[in-house]
N, C-alpha and C. Protein backbone atom coordinates (compact mmCIF):
# COMPACT_ATOMS: atom_id res chain seq x y z
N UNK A 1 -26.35 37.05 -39.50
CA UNK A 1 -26.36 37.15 -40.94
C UNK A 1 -27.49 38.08 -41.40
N UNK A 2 -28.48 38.16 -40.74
CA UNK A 2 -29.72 39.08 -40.93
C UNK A 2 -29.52 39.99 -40.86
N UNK A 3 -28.54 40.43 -39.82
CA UNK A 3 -27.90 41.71 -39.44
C UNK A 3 -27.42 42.40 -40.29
N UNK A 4 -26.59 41.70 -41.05
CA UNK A 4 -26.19 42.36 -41.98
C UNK A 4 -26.81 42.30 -43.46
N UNK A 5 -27.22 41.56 -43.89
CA UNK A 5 -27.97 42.37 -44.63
C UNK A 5 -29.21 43.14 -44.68
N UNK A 6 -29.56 43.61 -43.67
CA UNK A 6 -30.21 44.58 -43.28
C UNK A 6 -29.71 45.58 -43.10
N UNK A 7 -28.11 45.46 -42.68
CA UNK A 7 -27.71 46.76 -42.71
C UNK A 7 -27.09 46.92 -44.16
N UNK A 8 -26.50 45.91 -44.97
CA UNK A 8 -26.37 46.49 -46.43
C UNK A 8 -27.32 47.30 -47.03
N UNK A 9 -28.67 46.53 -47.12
CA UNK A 9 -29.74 47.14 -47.77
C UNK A 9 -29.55 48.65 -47.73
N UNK A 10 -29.94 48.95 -45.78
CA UNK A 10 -29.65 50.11 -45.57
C UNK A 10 -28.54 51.18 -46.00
N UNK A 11 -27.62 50.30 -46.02
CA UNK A 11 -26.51 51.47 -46.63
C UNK A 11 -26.65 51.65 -48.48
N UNK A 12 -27.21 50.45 -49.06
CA UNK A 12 -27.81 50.94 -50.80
C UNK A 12 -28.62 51.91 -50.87
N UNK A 13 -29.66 52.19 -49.80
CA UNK A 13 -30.81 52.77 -49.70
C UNK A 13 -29.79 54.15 -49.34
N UNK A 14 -29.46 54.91 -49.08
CA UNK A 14 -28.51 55.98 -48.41
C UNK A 14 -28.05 56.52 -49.34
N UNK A 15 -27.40 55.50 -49.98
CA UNK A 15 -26.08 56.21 -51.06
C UNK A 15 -27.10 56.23 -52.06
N UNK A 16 -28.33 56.17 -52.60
CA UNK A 16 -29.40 56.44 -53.70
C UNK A 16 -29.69 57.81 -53.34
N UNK A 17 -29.55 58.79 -54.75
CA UNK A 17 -30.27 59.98 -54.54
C UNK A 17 -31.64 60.10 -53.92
N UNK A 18 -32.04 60.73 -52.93
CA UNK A 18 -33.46 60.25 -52.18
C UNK A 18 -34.56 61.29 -53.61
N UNK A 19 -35.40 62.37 -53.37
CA UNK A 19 -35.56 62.84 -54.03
C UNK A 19 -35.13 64.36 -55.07
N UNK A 20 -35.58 64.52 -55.88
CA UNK A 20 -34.33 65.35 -56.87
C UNK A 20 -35.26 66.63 -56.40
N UNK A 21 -34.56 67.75 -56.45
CA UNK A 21 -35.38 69.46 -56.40
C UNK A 21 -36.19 69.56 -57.73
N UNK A 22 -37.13 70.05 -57.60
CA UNK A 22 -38.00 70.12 -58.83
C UNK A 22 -36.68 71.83 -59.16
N UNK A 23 -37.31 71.82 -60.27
CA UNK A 23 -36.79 73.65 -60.75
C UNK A 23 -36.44 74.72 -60.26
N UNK A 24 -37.83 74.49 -59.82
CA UNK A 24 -38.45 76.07 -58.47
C UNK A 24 -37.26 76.01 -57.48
N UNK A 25 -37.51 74.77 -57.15
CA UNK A 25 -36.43 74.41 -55.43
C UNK A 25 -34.89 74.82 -55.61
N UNK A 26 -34.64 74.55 -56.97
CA UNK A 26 -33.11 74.26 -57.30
C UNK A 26 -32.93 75.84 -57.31
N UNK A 27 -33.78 76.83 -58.40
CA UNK A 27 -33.18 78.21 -58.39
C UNK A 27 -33.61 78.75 -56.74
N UNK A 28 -35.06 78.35 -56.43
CA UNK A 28 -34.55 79.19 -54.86
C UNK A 28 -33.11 78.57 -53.60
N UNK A 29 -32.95 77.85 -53.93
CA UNK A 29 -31.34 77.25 -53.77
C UNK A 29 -30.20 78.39 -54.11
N UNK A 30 -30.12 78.40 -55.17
CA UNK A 30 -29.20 79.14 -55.91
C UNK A 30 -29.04 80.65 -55.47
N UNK A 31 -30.21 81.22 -55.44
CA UNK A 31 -30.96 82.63 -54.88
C UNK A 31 -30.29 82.37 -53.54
N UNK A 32 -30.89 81.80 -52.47
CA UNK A 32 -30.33 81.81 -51.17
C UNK A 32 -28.87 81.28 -51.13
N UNK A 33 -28.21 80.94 -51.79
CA UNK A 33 -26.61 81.07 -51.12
C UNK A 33 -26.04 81.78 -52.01
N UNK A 34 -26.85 82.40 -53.48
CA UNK A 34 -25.99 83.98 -53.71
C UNK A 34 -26.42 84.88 -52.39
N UNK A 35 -27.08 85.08 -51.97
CA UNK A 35 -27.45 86.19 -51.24
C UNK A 35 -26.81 86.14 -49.80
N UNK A 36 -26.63 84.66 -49.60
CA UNK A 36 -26.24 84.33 -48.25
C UNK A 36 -24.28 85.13 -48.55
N UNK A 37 -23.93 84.06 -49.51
CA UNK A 37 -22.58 84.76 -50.22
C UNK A 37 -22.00 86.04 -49.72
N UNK A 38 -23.00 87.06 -50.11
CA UNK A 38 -22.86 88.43 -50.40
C UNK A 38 -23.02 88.65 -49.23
N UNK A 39 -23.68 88.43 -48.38
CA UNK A 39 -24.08 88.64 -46.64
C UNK A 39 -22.73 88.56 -45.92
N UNK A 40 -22.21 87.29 -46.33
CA UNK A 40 -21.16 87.00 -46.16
C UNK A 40 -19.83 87.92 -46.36
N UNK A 41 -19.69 88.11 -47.18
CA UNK A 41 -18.60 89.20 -47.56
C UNK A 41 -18.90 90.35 -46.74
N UNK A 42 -19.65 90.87 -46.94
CA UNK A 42 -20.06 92.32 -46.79
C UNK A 42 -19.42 92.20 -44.89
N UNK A 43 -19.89 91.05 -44.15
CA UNK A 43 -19.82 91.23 -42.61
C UNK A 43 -18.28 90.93 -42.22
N UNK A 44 -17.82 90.09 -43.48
CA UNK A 44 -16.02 89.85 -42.97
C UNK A 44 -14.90 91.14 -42.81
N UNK A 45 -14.44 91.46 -42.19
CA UNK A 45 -13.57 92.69 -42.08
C UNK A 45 -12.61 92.65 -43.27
N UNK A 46 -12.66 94.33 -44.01
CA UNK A 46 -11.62 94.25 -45.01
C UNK A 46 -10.12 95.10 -44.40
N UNK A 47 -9.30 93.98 -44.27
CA UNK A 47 -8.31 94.45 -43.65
C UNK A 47 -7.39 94.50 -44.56
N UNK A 48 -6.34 95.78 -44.07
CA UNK A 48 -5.85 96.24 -45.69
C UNK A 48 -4.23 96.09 -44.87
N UNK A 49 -2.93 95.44 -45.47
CA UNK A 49 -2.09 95.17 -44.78
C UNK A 49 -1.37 96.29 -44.92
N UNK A 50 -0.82 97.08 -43.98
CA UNK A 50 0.38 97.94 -44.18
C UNK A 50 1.85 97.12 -44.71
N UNK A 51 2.20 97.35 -46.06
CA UNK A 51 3.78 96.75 -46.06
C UNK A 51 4.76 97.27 -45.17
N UNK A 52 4.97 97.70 -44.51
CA UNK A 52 6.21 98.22 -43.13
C UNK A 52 5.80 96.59 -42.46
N UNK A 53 4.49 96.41 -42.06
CA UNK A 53 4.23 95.73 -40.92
C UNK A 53 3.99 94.44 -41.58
N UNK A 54 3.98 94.21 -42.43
CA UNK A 54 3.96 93.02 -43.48
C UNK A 54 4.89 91.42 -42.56
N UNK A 55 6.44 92.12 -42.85
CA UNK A 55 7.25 91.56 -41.93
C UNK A 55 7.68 91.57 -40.47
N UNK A 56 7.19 92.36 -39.66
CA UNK A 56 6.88 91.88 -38.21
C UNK A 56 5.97 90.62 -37.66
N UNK A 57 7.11 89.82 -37.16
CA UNK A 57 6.75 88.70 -36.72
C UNK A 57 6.30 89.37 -35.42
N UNK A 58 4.74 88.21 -35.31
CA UNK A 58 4.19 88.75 -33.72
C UNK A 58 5.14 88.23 -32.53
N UNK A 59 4.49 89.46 -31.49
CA UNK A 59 5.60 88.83 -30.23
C UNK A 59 5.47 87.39 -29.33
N UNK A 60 6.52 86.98 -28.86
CA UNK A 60 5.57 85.65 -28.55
C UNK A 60 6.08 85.70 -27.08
N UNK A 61 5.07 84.87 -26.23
CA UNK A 61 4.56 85.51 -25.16
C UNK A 61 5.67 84.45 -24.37
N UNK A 62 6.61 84.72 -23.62
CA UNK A 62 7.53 83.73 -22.91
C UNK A 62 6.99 83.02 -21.93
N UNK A 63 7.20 81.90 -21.70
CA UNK A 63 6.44 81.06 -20.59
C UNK A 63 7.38 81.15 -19.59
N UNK A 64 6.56 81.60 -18.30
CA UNK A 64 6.62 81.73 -17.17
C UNK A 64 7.61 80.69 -16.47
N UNK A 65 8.89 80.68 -15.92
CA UNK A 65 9.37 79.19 -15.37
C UNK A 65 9.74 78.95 -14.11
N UNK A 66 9.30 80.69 -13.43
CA UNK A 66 10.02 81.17 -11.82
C UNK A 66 8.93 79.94 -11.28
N UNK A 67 9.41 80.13 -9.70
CA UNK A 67 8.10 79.62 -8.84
C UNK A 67 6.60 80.38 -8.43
N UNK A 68 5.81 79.67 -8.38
CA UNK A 68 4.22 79.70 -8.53
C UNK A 68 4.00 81.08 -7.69
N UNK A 69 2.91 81.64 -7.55
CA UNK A 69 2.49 82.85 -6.77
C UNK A 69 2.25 82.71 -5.57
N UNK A 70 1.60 81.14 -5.75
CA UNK A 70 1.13 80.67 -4.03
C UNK A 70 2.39 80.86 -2.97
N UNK A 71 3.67 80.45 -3.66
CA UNK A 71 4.64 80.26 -2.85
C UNK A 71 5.73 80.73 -2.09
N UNK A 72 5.12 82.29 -3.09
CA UNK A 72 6.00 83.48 -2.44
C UNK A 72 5.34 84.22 -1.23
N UNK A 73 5.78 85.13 -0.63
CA UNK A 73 5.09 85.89 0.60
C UNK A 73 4.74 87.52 -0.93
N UNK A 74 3.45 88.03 -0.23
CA UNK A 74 3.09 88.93 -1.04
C UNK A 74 3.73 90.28 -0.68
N UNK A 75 5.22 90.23 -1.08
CA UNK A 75 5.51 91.67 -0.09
C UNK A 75 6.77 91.40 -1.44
N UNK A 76 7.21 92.78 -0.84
CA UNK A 76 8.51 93.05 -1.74
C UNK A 76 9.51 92.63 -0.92
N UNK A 77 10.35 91.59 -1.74
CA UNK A 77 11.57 91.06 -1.27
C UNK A 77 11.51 89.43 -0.43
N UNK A 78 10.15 89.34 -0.71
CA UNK A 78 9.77 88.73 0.48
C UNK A 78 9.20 88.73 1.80
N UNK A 79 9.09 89.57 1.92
CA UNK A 79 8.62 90.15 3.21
C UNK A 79 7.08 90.64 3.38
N UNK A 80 6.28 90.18 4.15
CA UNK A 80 4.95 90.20 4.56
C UNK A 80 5.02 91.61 5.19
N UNK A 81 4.21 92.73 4.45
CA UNK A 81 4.27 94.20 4.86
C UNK A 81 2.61 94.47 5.02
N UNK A 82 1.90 94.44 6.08
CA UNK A 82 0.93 94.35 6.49
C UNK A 82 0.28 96.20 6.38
N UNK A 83 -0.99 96.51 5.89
CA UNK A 83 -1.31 97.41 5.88
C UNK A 83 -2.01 97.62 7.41
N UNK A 84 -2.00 98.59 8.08
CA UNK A 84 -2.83 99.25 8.98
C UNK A 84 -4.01 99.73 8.78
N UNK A 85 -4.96 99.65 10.23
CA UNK A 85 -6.38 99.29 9.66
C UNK A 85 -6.49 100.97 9.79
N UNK A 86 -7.80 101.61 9.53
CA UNK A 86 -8.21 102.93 9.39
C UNK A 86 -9.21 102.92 10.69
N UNK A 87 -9.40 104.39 10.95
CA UNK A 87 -9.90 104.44 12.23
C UNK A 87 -11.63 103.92 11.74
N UNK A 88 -11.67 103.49 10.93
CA UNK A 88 -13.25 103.51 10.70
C UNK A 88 -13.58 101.82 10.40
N UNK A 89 -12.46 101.30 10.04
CA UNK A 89 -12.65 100.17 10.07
C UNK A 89 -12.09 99.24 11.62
N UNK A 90 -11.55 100.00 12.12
CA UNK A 90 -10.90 99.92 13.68
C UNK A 90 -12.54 99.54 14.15
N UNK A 91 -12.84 100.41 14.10
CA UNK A 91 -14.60 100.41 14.86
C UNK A 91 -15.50 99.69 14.26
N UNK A 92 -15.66 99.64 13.07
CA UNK A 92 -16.31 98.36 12.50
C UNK A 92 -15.69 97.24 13.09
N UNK A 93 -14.79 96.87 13.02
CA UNK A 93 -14.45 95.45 13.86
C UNK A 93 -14.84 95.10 15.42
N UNK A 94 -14.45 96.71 15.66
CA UNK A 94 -15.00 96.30 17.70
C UNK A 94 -16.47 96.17 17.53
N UNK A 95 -17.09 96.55 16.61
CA UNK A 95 -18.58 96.75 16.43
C UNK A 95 -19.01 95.49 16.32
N UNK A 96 -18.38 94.51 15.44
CA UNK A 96 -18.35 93.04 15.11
C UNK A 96 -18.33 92.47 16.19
N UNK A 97 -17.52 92.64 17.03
CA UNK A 97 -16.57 91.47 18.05
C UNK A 97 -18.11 91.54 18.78
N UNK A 98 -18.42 93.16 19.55
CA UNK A 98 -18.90 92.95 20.70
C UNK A 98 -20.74 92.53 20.10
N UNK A 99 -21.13 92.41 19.48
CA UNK A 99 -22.56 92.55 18.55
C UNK A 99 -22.00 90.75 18.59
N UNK A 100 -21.32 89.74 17.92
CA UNK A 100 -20.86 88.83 18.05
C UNK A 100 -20.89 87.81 19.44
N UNK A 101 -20.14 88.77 20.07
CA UNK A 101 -19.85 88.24 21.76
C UNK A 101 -21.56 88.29 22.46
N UNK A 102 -22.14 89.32 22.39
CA UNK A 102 -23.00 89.82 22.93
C UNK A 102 -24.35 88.44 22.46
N UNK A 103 -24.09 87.82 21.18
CA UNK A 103 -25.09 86.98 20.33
C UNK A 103 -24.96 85.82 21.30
N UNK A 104 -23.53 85.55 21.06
CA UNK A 104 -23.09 84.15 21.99
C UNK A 104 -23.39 84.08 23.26
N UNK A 105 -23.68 85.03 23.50
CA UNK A 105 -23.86 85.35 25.52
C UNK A 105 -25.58 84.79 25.19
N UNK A 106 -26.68 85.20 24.36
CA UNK A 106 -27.71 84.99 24.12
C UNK A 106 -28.29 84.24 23.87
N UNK A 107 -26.88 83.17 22.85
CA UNK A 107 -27.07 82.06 22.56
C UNK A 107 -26.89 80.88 23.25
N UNK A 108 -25.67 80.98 23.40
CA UNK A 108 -24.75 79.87 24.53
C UNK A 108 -25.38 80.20 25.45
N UNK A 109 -25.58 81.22 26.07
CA UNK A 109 -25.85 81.24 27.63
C UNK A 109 -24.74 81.16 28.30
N UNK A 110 -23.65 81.73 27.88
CA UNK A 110 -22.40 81.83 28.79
C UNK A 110 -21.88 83.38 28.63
N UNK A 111 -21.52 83.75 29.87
CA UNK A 111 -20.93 85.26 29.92
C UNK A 111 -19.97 85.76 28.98
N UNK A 112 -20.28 86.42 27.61
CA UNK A 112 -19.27 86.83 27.49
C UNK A 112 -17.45 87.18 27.60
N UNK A 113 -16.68 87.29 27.49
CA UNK A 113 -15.67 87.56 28.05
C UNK A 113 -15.21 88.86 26.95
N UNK A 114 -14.82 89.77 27.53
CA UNK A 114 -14.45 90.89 27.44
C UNK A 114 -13.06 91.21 26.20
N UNK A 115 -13.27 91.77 25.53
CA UNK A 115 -12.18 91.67 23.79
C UNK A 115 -11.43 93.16 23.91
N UNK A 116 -10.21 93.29 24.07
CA UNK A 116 -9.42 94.64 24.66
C UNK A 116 -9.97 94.98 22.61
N UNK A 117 -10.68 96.34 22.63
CA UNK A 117 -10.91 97.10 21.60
C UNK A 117 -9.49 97.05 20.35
N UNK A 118 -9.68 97.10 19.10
CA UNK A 118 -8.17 97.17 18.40
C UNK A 118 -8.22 98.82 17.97
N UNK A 119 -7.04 99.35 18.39
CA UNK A 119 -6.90 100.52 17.99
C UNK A 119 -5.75 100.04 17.01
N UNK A 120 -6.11 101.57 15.47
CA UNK A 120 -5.47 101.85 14.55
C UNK A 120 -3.86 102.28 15.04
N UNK A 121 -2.87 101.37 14.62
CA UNK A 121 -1.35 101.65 14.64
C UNK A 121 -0.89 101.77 13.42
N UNK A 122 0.34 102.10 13.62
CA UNK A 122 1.05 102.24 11.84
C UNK A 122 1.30 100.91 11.61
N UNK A 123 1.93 100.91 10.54
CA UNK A 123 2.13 99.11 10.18
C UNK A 123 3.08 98.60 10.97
N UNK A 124 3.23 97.78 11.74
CA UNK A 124 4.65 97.27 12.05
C UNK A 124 4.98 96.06 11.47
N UNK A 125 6.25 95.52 11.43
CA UNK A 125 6.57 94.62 10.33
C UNK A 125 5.87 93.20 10.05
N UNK A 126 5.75 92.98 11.77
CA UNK A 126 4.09 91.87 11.76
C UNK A 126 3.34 92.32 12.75
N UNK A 127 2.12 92.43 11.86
CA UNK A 127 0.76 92.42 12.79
C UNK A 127 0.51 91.19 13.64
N UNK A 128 0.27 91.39 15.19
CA UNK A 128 0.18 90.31 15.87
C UNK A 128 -1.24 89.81 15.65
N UNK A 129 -1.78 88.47 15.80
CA UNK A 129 -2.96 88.59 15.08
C UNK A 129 -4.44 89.21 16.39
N UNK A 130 -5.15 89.41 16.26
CA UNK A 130 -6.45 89.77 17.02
C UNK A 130 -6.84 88.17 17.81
N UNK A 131 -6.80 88.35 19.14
CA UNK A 131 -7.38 87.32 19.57
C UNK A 131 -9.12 87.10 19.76
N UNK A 132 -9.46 86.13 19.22
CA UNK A 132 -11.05 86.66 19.34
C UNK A 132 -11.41 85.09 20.44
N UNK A 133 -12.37 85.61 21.85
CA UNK A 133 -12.35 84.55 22.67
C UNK A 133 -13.97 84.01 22.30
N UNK A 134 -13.93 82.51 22.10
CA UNK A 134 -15.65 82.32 21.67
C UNK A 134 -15.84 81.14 22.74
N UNK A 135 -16.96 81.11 23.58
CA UNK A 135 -16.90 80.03 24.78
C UNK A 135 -17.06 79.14 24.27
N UNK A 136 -16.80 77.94 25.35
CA UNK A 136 -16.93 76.44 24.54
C UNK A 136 -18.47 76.07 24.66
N UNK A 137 -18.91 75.56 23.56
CA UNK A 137 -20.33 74.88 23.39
C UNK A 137 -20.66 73.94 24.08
N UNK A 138 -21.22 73.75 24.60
CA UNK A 138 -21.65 71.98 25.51
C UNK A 138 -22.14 71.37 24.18
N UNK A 139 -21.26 69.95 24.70
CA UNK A 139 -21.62 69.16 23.80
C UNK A 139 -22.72 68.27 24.23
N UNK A 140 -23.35 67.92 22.67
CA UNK A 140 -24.82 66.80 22.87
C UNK A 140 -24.39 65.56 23.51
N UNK A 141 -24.86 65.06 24.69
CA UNK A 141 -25.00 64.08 25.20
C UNK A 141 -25.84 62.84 24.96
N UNK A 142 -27.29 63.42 24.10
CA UNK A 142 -28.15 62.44 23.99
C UNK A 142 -27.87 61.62 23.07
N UNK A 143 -29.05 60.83 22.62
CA UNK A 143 -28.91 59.79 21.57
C UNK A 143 -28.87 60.60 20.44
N UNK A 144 -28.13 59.56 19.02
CA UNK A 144 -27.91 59.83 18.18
C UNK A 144 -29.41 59.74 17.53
N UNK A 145 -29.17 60.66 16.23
CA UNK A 145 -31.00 61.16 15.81
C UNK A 145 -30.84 59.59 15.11
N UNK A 146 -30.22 58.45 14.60
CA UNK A 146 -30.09 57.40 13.32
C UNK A 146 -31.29 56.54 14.59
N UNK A 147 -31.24 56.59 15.82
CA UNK A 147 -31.34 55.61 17.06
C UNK A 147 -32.75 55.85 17.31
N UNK A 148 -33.21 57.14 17.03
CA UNK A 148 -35.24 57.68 16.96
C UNK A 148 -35.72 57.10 16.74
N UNK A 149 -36.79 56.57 16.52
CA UNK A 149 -37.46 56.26 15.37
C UNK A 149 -38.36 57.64 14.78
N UNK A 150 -38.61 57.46 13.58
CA UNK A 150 -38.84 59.19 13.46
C UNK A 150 -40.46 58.61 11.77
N UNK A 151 -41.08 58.07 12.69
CA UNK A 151 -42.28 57.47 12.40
C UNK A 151 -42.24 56.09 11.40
N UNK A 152 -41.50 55.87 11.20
CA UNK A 152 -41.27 54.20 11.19
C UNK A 152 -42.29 53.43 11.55
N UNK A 153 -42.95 52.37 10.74
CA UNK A 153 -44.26 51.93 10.97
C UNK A 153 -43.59 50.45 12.43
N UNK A 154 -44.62 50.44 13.29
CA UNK A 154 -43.81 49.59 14.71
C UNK A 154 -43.84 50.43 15.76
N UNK A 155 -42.88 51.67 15.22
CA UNK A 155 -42.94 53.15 15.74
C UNK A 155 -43.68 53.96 16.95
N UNK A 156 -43.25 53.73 18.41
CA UNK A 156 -44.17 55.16 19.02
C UNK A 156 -44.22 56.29 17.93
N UNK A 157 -45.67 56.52 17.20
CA UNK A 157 -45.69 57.80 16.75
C UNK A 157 -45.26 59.14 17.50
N UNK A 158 -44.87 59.94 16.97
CA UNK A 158 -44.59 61.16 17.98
C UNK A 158 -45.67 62.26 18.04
N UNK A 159 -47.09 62.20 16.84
CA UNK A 159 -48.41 62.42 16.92
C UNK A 159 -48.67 61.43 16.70
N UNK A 160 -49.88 61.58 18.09
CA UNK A 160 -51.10 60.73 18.38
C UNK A 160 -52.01 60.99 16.65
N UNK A 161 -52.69 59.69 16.30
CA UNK A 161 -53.75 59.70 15.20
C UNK A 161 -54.92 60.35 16.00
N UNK A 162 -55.92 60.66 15.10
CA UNK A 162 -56.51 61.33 15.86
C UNK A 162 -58.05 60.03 15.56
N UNK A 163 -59.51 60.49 15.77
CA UNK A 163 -60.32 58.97 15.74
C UNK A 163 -60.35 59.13 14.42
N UNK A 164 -60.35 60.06 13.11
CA UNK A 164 -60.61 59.41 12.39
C UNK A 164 -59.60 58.86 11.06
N UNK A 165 -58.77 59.37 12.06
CA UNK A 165 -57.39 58.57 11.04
C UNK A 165 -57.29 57.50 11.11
N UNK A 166 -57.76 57.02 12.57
CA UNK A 166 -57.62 55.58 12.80
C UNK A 166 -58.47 55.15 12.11
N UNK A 167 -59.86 55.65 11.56
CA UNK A 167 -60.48 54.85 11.33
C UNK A 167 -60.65 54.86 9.82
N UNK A 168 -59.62 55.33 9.35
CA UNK A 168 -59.41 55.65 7.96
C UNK A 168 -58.01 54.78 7.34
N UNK A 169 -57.77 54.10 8.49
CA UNK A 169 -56.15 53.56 8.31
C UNK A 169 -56.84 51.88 8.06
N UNK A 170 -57.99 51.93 9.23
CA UNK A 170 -58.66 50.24 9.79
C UNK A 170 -59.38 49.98 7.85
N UNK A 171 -60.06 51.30 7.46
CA UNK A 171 -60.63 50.64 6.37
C UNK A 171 -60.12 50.62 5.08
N UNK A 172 -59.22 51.32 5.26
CA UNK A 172 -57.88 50.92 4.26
C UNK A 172 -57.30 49.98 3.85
N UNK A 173 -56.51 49.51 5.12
CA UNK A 173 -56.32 47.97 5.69
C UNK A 173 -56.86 46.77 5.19
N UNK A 174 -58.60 46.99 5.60
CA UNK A 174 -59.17 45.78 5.75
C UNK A 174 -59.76 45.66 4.22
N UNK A 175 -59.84 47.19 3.21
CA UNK A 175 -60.18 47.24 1.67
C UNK A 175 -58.55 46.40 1.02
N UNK A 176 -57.08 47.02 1.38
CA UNK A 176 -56.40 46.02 1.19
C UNK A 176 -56.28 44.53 0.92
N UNK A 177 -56.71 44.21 2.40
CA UNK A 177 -56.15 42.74 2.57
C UNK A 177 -57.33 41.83 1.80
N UNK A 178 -58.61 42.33 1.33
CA UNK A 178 -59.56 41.69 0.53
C UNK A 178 -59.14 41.75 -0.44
N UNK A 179 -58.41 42.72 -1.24
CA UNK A 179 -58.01 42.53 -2.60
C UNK A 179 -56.56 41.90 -2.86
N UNK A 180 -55.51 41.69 -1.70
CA UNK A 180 -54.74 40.80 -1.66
C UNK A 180 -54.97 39.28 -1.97
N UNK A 181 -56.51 39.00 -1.12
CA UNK A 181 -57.04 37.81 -1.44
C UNK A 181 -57.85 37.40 -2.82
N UNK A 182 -58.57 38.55 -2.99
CA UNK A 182 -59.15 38.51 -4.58
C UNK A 182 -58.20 37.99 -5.16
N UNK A 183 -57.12 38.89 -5.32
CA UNK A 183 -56.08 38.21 -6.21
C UNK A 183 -55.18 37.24 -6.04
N UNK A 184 -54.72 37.13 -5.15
CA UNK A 184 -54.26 35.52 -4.91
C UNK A 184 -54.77 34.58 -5.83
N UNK A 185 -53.93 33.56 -6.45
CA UNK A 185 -54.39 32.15 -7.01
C UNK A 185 -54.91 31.13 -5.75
């Protein structure tokens, strides 16, 4: 019940003119939205209608109802018509493969295997695709990282403290557990 009339009040208080513009306020009022007005006009485009074009209804744009783009092949008729590569991008790719192969040999530590170069042909109706050979990775055997402990207090640290951490941990500790007890009831 308080509720609401607290919120009546509030809404009497609202709908009361709060305070009125003295004079001054009211004509610089008046001043700023003639001027704003005129600002106004001046920036709206004056467009002047040709009567010929008066009655041309705009065109309206037909909605689309074939099937989607995804679903066609991108060729005429249907048909997947593959462009042929250029001799310069021919070599950029072997440039890739073997710079690639050559990483994995560095990385993996496994020999390479050898990528027959792609030479530039004309298009034929399908490009067979490029086989690219990448060795198999050895897989991790060890423990899972969740299984570490990865400094977890209990924890083999994996750095040793050194003396005066320890002895910065002991008076920590022991400044702690006195003020645990201070405060205790």
């Amino acid at each position: 019940m308080r509720a609401l009339v607290v919120l009546a009040v509030l809404g009497v208080c609202s709908a009361l003119p709060a305070i009125r513009d003295t004079p001054e306020v009211a004509a610089e009022k008046a001043r700023f939205f003639e001027v704003f007005r005129a600002a106004q006009a001046v920036a709206q485009p004056q467009t002047k209608a040709i009567p010929e074009q008066a009655n041309i209804p705009a065109p309206i744009q037909q909605i689309w109802t074939g099937p989607l783009a995804a679903t066609i092949p991108a060729g005429i008729d249907g048909k997947i018509i593959p462009v042929s590569n250029t001799n310069e991008v021919a070599a950029a790719r072997n440039e890739f493969f073997n710079t690639y192969q050559a990483q994995l040999a560095a990385t993996v530590g496994i020999a390479p295997q050898a990528v027959a170069p792609v030479q530039p042909q004309p298009a034929p109706m399908a490009e067979a695709p490029v086989q690219i050979v990448t060795p198999v990775q050895a897989k991790w055997t060890g423990p899972v990282a969740a299984t570490i402990p990865a400094g977890v207090p209990g924890s083999s640290p994996q750095v040793p403290d050194t003396a005066e951490v320890v002895a910065a941990k002991q008076t920590f500790f022991n400044t702690y557990q006195k003020q645990v007890v201070a405060t205790t009831p």
